[in-house]
PDB file of N, CA and C in Angstrom:
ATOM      1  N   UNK A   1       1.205  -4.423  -8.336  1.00  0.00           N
ATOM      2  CA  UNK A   1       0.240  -3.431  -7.918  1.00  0.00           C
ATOM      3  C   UNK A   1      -1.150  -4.057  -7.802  1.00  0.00           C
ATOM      4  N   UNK A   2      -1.288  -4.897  -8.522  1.00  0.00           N
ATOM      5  CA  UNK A   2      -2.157  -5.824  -8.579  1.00  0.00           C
ATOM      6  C   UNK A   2      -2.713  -6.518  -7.268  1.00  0.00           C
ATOM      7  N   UNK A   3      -1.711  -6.853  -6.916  1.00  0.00           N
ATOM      8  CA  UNK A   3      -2.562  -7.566  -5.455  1.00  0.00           C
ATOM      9  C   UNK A   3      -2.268  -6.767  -4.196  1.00  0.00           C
ATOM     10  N   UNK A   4      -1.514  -5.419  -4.271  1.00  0.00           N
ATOM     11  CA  UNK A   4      -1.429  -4.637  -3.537  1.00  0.00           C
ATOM     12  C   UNK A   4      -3.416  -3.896  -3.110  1.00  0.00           C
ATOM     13  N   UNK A   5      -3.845  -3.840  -4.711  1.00  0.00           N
ATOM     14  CA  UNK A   5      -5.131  -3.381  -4.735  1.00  0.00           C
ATOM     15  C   UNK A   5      -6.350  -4.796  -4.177  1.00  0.00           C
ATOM     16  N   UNK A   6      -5.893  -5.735  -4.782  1.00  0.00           N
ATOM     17  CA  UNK A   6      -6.515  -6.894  -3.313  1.00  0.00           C
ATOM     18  C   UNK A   6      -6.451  -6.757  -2.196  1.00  0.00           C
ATOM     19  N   UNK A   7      -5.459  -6.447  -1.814  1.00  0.00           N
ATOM     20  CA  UNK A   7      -5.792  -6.875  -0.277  1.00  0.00           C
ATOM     21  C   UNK A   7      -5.708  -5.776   0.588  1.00  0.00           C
ATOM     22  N   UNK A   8      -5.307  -4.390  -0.183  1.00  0.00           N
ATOM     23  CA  UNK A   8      -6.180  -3.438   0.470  1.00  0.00           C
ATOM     24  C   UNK A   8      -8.084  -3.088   0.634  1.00  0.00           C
ATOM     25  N   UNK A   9      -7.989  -3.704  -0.914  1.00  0.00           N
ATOM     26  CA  UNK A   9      -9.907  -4.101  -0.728  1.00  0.00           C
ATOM     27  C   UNK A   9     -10.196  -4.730   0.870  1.00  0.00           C
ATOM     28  N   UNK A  10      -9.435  -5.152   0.678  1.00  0.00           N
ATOM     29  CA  UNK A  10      -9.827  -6.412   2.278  1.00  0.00           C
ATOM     30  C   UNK A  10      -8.964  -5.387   3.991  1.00  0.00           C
ATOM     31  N   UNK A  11      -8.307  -4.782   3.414  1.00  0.00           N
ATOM     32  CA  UNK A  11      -7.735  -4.448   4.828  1.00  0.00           C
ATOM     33  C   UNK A  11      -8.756  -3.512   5.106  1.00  0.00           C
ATOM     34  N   UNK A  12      -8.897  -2.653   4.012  1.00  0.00           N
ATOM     35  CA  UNK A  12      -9.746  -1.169   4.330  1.00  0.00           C
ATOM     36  C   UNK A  12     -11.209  -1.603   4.966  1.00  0.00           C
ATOM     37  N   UNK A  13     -11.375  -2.858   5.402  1.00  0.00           N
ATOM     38  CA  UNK A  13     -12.393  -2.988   6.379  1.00  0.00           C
ATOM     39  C   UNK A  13     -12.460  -2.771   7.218  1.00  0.00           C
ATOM     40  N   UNK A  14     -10.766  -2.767   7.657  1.00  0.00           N
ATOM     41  CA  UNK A  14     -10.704  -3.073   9.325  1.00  0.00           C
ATOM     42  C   UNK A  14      -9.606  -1.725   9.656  1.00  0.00           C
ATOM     43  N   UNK A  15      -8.848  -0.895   8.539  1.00  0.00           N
ATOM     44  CA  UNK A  15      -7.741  -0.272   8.429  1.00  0.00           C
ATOM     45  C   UNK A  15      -8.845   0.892   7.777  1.00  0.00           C
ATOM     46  N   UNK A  16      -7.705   2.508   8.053  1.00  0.00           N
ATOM     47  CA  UNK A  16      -7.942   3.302   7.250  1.00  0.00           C
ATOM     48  C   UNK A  16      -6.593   3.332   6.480  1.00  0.00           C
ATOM     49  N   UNK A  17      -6.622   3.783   5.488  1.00  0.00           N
ATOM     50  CA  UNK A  17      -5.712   3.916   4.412  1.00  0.00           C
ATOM     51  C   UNK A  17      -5.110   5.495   4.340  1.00  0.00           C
ATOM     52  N   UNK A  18      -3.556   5.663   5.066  1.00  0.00           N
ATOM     53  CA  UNK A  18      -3.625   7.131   4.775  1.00  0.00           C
ATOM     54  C   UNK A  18      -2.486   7.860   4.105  1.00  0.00           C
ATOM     55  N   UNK A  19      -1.385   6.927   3.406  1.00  0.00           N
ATOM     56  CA  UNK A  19      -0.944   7.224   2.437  1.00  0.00           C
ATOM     57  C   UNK A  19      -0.491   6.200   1.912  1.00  0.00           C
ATOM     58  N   UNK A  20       0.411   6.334   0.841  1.00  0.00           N
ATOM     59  CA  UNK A  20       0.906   5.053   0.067  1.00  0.00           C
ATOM     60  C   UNK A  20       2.019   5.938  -0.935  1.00  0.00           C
ATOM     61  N   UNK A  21       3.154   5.458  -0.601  1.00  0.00           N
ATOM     62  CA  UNK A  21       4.577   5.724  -1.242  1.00  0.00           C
ATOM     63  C   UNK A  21       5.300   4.576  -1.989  1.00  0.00           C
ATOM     64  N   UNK A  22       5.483   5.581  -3.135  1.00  0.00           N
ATOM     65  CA  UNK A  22       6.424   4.684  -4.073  1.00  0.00           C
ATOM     66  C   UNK A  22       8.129   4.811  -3.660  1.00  0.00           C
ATOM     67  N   UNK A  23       8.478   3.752  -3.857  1.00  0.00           N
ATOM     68  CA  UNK A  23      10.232   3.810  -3.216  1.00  0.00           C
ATOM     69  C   UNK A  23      10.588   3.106  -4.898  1.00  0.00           C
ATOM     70  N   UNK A  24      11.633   3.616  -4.981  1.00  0.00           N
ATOM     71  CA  UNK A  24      12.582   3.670  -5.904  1.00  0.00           C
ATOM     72  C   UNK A  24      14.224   2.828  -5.356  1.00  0.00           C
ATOM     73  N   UNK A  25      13.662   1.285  -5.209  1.00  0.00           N
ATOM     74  CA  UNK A  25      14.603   0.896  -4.479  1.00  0.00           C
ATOM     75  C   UNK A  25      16.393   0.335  -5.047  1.00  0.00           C
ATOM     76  N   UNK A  26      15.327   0.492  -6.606  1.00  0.00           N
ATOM     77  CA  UNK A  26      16.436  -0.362  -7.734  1.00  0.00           C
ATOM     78  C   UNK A  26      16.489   0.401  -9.359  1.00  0.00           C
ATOM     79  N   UNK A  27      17.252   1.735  -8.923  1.00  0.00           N
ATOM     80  CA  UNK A  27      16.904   2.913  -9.789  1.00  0.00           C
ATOM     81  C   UNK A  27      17.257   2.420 -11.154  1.00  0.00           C
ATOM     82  N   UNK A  28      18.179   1.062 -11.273  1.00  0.00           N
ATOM     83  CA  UNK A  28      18.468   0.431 -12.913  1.00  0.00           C
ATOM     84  C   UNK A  28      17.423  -0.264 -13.201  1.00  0.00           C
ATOM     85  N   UNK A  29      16.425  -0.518 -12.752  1.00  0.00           N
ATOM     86  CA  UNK A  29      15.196  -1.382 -13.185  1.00  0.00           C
ATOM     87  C   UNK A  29      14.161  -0.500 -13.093  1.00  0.00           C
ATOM     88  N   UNK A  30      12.632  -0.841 -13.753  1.00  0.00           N
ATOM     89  CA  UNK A  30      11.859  -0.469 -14.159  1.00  0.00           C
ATOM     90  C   UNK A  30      10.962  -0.947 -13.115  1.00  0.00           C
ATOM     91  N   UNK A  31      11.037  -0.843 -12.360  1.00  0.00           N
ATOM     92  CA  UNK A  31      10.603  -1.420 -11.036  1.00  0.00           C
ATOM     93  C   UNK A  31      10.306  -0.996 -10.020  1.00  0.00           C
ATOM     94  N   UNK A  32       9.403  -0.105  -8.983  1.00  0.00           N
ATOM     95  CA  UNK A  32       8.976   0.030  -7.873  1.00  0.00           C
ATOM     96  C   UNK A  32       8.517  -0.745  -6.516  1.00  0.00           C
ATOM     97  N   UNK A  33       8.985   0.187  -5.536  1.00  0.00           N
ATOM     98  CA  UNK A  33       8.129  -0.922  -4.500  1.00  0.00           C
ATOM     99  C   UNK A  33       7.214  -0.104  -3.973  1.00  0.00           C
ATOM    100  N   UNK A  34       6.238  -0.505  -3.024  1.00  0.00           N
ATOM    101  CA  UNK A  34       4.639   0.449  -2.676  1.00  0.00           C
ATOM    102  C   UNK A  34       5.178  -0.102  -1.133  1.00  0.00           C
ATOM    103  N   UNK A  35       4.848   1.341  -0.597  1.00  0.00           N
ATOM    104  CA  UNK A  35       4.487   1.232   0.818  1.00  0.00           C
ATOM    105  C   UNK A  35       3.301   1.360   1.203  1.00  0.00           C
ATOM    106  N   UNK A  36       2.584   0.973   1.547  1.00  0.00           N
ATOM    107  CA  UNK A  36       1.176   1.615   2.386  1.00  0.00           C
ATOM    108  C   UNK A  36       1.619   1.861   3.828  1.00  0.00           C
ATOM    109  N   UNK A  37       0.287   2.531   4.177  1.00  0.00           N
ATOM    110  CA  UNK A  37       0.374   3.064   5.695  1.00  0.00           C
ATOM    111  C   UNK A  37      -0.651   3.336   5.951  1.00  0.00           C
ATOM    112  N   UNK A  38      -1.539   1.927   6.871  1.00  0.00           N
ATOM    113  CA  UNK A  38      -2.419   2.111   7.433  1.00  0.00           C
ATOM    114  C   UNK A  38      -2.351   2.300   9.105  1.00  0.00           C
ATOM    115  N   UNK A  39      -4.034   2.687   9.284  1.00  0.00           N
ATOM    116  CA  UNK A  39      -4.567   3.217  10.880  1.00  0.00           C
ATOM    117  C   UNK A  39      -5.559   1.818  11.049  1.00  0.00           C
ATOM    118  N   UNK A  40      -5.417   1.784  12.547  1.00  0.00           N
ATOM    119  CA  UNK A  40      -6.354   0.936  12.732  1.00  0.00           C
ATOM    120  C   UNK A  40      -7.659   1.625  13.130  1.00  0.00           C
ATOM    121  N   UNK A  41      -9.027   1.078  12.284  1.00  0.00           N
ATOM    122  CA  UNK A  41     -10.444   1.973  12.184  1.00  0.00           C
ATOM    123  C   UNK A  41     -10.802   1.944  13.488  1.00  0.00           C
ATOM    124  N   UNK A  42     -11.136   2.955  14.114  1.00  0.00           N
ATOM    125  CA  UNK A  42     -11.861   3.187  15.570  1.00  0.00           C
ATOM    126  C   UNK A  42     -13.618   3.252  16.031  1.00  0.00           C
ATOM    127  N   UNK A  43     -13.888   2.414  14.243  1.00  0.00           N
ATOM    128  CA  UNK A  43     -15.123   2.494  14.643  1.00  0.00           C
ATOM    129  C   UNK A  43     -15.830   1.008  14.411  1.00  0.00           C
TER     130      UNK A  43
END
């Protein structure tokens, strides 16, 4: 999650940020994966 929050610091320059989902890909582990879903900024 950690460098998920890096390098959205850095995308959200150029990206808007407009959701972000957790997937549950490996329901025996303690473990998530992150989707983001960015826009490209129009301004």
């Amino acid at each position: 999650m950690a460098s998920l929050k890096r390098d959205l610091k850095e995308l959200t320059k150029t990206y808007n940020l407009e959701k972000i989902y957790l997937v549950d890909m490996f329901p025996k582990t303690n473990k998530v994966e992150t989707v983001a879903i960015l826009t490209l900024n129009k301004n």
